[in-house]
Protein backbone atom coordinates (compact mmCIF):
# COMPACT_ATOMS: atom_id res chain seq x y z
CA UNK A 1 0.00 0.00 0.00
CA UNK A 2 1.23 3.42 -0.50
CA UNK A 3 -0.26 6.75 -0.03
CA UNK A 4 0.92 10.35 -0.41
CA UNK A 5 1.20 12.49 3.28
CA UNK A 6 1.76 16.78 2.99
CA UNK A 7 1.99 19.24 5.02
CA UNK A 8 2.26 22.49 4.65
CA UNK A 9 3.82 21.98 1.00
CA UNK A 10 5.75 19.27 2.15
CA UNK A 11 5.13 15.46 1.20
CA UNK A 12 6.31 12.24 1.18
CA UNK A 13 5.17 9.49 -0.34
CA UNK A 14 4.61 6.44 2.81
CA UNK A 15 4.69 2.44 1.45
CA UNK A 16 4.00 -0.29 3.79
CA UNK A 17 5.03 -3.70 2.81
CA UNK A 18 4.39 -7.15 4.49
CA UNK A 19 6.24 -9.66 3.47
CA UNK A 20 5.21 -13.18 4.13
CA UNK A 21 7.77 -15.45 5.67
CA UNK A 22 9.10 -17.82 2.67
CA UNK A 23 8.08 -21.19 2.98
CA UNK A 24 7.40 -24.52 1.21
CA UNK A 25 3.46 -23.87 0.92
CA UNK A 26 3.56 -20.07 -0.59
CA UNK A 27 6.76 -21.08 -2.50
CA UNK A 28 7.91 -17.65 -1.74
CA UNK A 29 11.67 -17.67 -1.35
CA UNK A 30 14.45 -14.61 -0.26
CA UNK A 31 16.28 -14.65 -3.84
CA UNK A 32 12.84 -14.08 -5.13
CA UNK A 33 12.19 -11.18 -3.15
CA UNK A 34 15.51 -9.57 -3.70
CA UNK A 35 14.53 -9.57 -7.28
CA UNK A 36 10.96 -7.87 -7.17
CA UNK A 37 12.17 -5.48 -4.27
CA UNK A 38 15.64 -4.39 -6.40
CA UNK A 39 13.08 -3.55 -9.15
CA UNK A 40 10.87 -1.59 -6.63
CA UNK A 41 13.25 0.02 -4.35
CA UNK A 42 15.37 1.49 -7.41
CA UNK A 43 12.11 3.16 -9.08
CA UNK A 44 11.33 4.72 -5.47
CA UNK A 45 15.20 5.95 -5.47
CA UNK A 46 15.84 7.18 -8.85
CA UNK A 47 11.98 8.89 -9.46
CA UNK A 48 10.69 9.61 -5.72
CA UNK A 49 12.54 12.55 -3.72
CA UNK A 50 11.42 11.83 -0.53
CA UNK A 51 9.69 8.68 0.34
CA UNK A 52 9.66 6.02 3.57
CA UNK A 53 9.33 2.34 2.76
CA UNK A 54 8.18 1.10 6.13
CA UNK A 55 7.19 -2.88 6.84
CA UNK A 56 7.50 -6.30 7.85
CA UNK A 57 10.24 -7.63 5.24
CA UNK A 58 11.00 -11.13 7.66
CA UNK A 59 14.19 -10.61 7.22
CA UNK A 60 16.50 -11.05 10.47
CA UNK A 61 18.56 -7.47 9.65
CA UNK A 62 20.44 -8.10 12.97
CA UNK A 63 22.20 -10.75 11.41
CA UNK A 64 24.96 -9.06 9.20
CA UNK A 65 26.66 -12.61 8.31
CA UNK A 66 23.19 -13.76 6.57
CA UNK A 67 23.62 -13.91 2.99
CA UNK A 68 20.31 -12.55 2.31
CA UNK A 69 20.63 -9.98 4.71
CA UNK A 70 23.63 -8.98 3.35
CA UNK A 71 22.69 -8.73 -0.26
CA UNK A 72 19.55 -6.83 0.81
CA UNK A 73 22.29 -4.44 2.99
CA UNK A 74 24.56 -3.79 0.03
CA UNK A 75 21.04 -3.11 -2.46
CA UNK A 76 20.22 -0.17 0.45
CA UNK A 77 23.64 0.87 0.89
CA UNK A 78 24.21 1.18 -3.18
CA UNK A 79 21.63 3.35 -3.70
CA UNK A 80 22.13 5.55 -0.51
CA UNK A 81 19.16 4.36 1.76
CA UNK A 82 19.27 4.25 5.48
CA UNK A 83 17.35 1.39 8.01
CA UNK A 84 16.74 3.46 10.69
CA UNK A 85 15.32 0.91 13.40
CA UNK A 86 18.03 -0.98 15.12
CA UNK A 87 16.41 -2.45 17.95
CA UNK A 88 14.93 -6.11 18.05
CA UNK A 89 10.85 -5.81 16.78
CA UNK A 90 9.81 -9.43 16.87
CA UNK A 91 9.48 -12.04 19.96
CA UNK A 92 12.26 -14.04 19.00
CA UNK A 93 14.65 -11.23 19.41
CA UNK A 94 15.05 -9.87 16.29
CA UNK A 95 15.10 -6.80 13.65
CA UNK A 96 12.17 -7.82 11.03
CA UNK A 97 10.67 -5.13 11.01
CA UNK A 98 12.03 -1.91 8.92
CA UNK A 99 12.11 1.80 8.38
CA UNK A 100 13.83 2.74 4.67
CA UNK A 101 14.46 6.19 3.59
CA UNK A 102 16.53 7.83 1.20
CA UNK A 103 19.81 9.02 3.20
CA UNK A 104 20.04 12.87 1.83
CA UNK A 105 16.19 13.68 2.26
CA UNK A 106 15.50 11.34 5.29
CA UNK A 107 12.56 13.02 7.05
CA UNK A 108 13.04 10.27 10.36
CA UNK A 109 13.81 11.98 13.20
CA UNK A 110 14.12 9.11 15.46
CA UNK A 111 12.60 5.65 15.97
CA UNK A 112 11.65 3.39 18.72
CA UNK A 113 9.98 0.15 19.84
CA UNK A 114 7.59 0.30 22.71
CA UNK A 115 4.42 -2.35 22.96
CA UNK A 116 4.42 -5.65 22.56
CA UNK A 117 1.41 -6.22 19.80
CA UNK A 118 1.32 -9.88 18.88
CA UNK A 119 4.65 -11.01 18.29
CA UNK A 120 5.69 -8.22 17.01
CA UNK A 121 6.64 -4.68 19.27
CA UNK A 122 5.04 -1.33 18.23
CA UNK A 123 8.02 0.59 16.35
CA UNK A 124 7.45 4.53 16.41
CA UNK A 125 9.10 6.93 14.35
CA UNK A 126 8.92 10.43 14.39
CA UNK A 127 8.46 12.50 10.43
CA UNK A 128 9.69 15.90 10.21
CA UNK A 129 7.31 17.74 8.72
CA UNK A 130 5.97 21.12 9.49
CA UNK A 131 2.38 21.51 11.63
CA UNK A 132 -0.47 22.14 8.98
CA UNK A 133 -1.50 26.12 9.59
CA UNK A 134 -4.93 25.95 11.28
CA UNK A 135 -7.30 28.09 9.00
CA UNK A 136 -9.13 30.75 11.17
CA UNK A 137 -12.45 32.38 10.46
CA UNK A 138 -14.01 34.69 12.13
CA UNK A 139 -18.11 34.81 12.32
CA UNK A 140 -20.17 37.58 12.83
CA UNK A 141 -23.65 37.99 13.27
């Protein structure tokens, strides 16, 4: 899902992916992903100024030495996007769940995980965007 968020002139265009865990029965598998998402993520770089990919990618990003995530590391890194959550989001302990922008127009102030919802924790980040002016009127009668 995407959508388009402005404020005050500003805007970002906001994606939210889940990605389903690969397994046997939806014959979904990481090389496949890495494929559709290189496609996807390189559009949103080279065409989008400011965007924030934001999801559940299952993909244990607190584990450097994975080949997976590192091939999904170097794809950010090459075309200059930052991960901004780095604490665990998931039961088990780890970093599934991700925040992608690009790194020159980042928009992120900060991130953080606070309630446990399911087996996943609540991550929170903060946008920088400016306050919408509140139109004023004034009524006589």
């Amino acid at each position: 899902m995407d959508v388009d968020v402005s404020s005050s002139g500003n805007s970002m265009k906001l994606v939210i992916i889940y990605r389903p865990p690969p397994s046997k029965k939806n014959k979904h598998s990481y090389a496949d992903f890495l494929v559709e998402f290189t496609c996807f993520i390189e559009h949103h770089a080279l065409v989008i100024t400011r965007f924030a990919i934001v999801g559940d990618f299952n993909i244990n990003w607190d584990v450097p030495s994975d080949n997976y995530v590192k091939r999904f590391a170097d794809l950010l890194e090459s075309l200059n996007i930052i991960q901004h959550v780095h604490a665990p989001t998931h039961i088990d302990g780890h970093t599934i769940d991700l925040i992608l922008t690009p790194s020159g127009n980042q928009g992120i102030t900060s991130t953080k995980t606070t309630l446990l919802l399911s087996d996943h924790l609540w991550v929170e980040c903060f946008v920088d965007m400016e306050k919408p002016v509140v139109p004023r009127k004034t009524i006589t009668y």
